[in-house]
PDB file of N, CA and C in Angstrom:
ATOM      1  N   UNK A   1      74.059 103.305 127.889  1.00  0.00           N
ATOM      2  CA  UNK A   1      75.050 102.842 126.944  1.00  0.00           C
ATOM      3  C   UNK A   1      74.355 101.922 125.948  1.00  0.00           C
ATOM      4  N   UNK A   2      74.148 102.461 124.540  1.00  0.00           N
ATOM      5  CA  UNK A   2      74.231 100.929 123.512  1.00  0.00           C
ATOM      6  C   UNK A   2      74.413 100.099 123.471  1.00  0.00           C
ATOM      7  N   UNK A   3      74.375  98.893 123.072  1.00  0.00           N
ATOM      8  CA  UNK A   3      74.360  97.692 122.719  1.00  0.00           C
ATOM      9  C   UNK A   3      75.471  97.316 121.407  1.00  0.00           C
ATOM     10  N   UNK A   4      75.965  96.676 121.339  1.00  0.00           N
ATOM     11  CA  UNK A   4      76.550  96.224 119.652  1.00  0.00           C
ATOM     12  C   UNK A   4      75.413  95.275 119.324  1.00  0.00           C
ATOM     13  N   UNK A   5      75.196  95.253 118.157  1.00  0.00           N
ATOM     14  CA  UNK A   5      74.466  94.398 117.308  1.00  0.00           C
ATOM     15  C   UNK A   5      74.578  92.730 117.640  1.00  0.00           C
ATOM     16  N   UNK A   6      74.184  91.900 117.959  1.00  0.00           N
ATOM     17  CA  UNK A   6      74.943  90.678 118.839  1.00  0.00           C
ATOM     18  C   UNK A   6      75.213  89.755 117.423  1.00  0.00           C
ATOM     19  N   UNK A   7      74.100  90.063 116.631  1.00  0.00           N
ATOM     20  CA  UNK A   7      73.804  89.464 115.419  1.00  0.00           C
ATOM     21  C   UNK A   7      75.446  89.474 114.243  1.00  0.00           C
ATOM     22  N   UNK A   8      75.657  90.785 114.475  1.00  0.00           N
ATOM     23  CA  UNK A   8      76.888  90.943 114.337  1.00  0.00           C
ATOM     24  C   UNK A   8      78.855  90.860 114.320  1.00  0.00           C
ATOM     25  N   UNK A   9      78.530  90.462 115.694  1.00  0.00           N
ATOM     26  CA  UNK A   9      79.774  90.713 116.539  1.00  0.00           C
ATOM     27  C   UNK A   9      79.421  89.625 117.670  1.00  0.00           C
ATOM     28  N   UNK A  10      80.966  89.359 118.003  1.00  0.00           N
ATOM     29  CA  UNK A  10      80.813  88.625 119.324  1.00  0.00           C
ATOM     30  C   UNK A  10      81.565  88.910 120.094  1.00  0.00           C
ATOM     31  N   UNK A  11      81.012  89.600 121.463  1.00  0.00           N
ATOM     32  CA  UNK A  11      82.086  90.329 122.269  1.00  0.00           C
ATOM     33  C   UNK A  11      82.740  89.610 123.606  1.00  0.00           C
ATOM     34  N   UNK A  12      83.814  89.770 123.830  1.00  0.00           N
ATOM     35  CA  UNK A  12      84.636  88.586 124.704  1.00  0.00           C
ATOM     36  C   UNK A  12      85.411  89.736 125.329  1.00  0.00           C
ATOM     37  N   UNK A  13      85.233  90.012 126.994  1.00  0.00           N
ATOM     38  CA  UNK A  13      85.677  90.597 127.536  1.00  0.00           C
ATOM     39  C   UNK A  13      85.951  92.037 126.682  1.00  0.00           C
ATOM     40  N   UNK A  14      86.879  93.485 126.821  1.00  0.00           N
ATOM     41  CA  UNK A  14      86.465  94.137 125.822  1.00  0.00           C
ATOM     42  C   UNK A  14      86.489  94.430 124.420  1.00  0.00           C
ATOM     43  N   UNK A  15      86.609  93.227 123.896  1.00  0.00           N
ATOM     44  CA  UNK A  15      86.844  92.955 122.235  1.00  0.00           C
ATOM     45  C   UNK A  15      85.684  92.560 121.854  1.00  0.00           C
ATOM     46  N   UNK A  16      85.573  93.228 120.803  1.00  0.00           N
ATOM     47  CA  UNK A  16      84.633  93.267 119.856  1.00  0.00           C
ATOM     48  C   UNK A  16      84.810  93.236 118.148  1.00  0.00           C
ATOM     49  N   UNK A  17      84.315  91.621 118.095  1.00  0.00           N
ATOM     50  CA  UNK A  17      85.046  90.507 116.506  1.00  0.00           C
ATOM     51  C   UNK A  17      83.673  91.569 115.778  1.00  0.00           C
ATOM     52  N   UNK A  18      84.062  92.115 114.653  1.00  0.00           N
ATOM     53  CA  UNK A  18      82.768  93.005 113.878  1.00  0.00           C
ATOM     54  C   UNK A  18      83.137  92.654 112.675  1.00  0.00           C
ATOM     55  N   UNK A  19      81.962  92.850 112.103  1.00  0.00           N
ATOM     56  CA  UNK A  19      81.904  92.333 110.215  1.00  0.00           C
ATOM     57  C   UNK A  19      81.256  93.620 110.067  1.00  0.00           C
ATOM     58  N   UNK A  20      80.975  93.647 108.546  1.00  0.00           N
ATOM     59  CA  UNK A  20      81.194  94.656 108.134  1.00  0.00           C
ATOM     60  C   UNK A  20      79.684  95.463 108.239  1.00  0.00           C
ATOM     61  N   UNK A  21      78.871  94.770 108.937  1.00  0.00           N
ATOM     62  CA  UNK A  21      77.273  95.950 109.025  1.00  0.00           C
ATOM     63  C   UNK A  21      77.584  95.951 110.827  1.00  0.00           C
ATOM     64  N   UNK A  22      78.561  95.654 111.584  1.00  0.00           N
ATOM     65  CA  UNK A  22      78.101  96.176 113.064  1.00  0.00           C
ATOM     66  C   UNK A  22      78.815  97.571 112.917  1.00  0.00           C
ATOM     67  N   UNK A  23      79.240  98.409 112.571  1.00  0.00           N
ATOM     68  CA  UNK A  23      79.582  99.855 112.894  1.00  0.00           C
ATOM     69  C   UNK A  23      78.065 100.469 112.294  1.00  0.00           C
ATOM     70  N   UNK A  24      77.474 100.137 111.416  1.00  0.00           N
ATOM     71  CA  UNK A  24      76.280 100.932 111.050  1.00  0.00           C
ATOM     72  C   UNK A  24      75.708 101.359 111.885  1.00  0.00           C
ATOM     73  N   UNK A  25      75.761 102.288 112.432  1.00  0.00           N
ATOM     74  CA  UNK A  25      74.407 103.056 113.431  1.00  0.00           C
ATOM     75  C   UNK A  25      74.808 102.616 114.986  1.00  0.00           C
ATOM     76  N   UNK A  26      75.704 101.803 114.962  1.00  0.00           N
ATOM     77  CA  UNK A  26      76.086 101.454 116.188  1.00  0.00           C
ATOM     78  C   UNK A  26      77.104 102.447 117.321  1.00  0.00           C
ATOM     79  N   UNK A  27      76.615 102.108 118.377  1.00  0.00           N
ATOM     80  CA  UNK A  27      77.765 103.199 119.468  1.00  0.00           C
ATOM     81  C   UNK A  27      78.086 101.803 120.011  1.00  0.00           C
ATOM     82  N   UNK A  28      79.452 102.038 120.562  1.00  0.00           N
ATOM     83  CA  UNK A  28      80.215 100.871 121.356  1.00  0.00           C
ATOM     84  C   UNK A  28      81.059 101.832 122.658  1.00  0.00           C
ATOM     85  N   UNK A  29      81.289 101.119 123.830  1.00  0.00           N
ATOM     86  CA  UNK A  29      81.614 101.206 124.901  1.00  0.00           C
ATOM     87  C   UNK A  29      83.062 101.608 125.091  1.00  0.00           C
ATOM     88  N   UNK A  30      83.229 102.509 125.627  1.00  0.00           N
ATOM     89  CA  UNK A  30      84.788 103.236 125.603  1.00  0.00           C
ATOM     90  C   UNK A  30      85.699 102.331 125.656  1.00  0.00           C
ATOM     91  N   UNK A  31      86.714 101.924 124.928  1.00  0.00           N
ATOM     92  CA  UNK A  31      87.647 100.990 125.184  1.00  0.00           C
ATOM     93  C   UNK A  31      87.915  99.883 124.977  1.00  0.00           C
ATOM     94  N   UNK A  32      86.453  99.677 123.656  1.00  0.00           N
ATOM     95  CA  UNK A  32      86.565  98.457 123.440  1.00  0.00           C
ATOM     96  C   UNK A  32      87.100  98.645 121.833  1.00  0.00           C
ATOM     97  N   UNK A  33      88.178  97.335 121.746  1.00  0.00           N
ATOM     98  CA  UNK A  33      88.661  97.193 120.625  1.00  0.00           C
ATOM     99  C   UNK A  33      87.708  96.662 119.759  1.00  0.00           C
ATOM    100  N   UNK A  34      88.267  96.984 118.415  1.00  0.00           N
ATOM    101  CA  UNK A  34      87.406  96.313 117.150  1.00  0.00           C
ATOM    102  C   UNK A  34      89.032  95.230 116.563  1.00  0.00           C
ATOM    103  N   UNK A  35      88.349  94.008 116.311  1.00  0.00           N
ATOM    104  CA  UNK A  35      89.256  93.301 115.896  1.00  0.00           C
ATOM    105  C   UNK A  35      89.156  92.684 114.738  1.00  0.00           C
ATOM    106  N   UNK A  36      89.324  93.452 113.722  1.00  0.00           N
ATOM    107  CA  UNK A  36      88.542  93.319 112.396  1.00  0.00           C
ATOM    108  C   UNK A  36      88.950  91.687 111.399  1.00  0.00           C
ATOM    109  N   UNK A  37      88.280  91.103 110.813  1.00  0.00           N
ATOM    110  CA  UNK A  37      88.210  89.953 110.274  1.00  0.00           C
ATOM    111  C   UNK A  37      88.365  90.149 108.756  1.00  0.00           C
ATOM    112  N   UNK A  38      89.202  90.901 108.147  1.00  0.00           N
ATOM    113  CA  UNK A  38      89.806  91.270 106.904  1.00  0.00           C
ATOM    114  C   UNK A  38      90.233  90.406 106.442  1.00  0.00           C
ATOM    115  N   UNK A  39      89.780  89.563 104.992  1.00  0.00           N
ATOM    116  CA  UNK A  39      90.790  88.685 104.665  1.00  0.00           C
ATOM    117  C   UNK A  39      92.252  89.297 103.932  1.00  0.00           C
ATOM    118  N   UNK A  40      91.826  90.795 103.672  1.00  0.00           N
ATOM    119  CA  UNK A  40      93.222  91.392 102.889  1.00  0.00           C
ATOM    120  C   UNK A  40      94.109  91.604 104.238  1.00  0.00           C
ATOM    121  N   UNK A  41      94.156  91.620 105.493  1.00  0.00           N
ATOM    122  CA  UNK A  41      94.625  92.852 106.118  1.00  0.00           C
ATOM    123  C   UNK A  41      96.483  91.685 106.042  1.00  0.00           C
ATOM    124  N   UNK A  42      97.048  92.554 106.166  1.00  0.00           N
ATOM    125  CA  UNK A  42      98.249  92.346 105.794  1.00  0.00           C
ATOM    126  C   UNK A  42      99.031  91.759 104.594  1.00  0.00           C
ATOM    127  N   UNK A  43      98.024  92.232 103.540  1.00  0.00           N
ATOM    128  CA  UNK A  43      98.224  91.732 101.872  1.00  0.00           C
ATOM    129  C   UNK A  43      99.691  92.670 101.593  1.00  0.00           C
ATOM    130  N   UNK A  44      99.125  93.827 101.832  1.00  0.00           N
ATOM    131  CA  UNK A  44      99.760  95.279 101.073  1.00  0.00           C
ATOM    132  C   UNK A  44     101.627  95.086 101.485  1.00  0.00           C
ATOM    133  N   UNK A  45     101.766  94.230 103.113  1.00  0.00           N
ATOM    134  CA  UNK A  45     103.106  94.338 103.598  1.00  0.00           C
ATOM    135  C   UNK A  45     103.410  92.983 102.965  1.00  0.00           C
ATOM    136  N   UNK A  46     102.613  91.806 102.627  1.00  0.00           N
ATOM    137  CA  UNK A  46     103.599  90.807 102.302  1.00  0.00           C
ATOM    138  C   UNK A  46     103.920  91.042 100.224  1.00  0.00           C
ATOM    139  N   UNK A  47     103.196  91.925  99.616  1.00  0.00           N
ATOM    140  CA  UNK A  47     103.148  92.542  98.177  1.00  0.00           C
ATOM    141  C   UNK A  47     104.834  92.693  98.345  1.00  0.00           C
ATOM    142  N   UNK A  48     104.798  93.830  99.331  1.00  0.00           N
ATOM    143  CA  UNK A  48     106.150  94.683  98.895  1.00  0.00           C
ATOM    144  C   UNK A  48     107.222  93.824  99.909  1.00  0.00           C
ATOM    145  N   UNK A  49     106.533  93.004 100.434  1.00  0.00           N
ATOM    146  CA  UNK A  49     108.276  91.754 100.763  1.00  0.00           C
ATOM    147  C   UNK A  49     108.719  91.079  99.322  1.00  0.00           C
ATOM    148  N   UNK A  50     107.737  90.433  98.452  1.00  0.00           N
ATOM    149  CA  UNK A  50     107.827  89.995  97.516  1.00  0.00           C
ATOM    150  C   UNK A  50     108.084  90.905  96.265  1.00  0.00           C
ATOM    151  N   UNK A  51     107.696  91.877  96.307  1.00  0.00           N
ATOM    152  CA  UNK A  51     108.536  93.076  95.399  1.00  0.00           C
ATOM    153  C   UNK A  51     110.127  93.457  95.599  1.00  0.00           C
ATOM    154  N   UNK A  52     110.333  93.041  97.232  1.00  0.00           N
ATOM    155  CA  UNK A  52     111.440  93.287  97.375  1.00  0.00           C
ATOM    156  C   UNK A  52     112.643  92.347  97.190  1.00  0.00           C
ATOM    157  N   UNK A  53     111.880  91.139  97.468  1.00  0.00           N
ATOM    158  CA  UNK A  53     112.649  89.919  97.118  1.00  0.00           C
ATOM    159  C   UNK A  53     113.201  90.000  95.821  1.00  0.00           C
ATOM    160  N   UNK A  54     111.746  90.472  94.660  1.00  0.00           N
ATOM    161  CA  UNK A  54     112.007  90.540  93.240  1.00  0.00           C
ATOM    162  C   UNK A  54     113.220  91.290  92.998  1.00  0.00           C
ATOM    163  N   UNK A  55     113.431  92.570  93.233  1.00  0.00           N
ATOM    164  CA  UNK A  55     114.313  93.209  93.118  1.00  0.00           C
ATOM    165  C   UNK A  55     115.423  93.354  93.385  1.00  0.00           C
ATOM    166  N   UNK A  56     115.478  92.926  94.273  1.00  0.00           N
ATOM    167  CA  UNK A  56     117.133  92.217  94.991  1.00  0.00           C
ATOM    168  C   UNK A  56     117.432  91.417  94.175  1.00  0.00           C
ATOM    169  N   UNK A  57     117.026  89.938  93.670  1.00  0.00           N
ATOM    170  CA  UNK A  57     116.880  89.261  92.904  1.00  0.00           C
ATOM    171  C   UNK A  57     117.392  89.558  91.276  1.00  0.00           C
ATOM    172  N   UNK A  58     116.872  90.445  90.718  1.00  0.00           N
ATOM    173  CA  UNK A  58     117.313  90.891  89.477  1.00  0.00           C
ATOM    174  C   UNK A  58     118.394  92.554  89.873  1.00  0.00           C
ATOM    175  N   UNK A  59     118.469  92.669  90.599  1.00  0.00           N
ATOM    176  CA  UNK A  59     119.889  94.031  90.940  1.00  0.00           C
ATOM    177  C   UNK A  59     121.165  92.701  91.165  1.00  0.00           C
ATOM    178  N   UNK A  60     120.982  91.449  91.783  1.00  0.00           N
ATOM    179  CA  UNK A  60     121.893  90.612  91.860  1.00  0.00           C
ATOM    180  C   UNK A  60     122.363  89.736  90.527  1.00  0.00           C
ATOM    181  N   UNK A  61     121.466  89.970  89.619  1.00  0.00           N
ATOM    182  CA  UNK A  61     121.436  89.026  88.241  1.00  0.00           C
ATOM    183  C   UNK A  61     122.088  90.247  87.532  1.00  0.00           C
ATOM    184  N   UNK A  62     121.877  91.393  87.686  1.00  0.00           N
ATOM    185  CA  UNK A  62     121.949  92.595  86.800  1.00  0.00           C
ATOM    186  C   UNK A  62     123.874  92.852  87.268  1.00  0.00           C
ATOM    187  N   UNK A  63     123.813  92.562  88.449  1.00  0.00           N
ATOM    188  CA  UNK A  63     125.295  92.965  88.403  1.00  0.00           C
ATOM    189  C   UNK A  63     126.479  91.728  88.185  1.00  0.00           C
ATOM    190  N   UNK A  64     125.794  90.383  88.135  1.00  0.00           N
ATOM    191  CA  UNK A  64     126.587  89.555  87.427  1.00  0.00           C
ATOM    192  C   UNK A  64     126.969  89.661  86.127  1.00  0.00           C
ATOM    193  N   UNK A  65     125.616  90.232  85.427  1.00  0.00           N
ATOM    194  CA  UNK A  65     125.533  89.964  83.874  1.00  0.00           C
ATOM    195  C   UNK A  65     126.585  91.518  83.843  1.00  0.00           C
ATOM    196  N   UNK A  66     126.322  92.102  84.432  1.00  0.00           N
ATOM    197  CA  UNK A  66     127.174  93.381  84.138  1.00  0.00           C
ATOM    198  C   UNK A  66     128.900  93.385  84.320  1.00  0.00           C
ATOM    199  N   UNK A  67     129.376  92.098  85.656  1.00  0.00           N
ATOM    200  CA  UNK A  67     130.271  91.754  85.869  1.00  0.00           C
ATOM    201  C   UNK A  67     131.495  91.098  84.720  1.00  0.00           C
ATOM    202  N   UNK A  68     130.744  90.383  83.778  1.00  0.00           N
ATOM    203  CA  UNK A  68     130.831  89.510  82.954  1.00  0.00           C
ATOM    204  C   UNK A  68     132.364  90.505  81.796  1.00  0.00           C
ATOM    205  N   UNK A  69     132.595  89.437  81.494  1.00  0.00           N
ATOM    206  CA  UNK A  69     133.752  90.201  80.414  1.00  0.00           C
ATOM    207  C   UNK A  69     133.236  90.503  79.671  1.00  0.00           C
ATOM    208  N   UNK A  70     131.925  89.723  78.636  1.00  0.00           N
ATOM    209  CA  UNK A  70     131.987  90.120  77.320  1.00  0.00           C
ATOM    210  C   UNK A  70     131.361  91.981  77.371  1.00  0.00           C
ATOM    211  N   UNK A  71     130.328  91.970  78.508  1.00  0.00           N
ATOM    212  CA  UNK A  71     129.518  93.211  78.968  1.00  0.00           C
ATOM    213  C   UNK A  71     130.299  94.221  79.287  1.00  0.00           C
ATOM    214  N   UNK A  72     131.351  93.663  80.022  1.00  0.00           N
ATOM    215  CA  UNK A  72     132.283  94.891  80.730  1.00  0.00           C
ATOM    216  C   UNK A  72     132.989  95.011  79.292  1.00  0.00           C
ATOM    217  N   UNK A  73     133.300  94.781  78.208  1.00  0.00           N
ATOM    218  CA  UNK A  73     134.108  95.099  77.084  1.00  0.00           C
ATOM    219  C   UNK A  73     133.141  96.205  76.377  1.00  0.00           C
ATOM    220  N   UNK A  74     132.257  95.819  76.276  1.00  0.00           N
ATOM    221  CA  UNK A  74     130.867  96.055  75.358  1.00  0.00           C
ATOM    222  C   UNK A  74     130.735  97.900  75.813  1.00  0.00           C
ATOM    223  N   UNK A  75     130.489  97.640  77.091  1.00  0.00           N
ATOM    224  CA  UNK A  75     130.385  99.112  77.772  1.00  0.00           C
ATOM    225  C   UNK A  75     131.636  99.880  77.804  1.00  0.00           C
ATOM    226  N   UNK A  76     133.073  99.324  78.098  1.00  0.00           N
ATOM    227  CA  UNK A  76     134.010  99.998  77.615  1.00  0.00           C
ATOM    228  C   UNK A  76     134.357 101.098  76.491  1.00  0.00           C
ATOM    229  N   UNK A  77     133.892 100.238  75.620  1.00  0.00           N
ATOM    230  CA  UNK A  77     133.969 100.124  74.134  1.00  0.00           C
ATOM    231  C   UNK A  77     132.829 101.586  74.396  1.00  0.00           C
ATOM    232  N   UNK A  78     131.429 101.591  74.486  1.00  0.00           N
ATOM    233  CA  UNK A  78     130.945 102.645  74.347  1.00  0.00           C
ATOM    234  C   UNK A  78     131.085 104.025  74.982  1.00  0.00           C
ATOM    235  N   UNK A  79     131.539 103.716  76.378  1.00  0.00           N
ATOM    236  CA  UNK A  79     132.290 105.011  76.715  1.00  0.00           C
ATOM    237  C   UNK A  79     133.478 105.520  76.219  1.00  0.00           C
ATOM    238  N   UNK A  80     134.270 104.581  76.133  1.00  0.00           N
ATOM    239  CA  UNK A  80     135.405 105.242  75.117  1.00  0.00           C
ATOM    240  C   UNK A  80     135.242 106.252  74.067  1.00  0.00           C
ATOM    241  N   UNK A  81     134.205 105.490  72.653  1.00  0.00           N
ATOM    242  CA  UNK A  81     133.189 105.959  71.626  1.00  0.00           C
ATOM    243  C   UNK A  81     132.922 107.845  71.735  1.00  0.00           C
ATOM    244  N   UNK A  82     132.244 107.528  73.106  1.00  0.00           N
ATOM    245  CA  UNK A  82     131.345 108.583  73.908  1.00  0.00           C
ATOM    246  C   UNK A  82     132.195 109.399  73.733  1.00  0.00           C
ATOM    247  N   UNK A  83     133.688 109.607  74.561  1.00  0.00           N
ATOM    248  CA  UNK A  83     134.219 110.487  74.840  1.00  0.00           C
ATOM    249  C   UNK A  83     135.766 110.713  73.629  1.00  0.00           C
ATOM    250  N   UNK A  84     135.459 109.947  73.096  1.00  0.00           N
ATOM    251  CA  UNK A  84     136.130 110.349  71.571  1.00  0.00           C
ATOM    252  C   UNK A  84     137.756 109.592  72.161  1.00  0.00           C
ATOM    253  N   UNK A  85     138.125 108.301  73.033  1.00  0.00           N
ATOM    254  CA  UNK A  85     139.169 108.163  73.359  1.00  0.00           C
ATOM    255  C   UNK A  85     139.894 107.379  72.280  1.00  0.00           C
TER     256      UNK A  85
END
């Protein structure tokens, strides 16, 4: 069986902490996890919490402003127009 790179990685029971040159050329031991040290890793899910926040956010502004009398007249007024009433 191989070795991991020690220089690399530091292995603690079967986990194995790896940066980004210990997979090079390396074989590792059935079963052992890689527990990767990503500073992005869970960027991509907190993006689209905050995309989602955004959007909720302005669909809630969008249906006040839409709520509004002068808006609800405004749009009246153009469907009416529309359909020749």
């Amino acid at each position: 069986m191989s070795t991991i790179n020690n220089s690399a990685t530091a292995a603690t029971n079967n986990n194995a902490v790896v940066t980004d040159q210990a997979l090079e050329g390396e074989v590792m031991a059935p079963g052992t996890q890689l527990l990767a040290h990503d500073p992005d890793l869970g960027a991509s899910t907190v993006e689209y919490a905050i995309v989602l926040l955004a959007a909720a956010a302005f669909g809630g502004v969008m249906a006040a402003v839409i709520a509004s009398d002068a808006v609800s007249e405004l749009l009246m007024a153009i469907i009416n127009k529309a359909l020749g009433i």
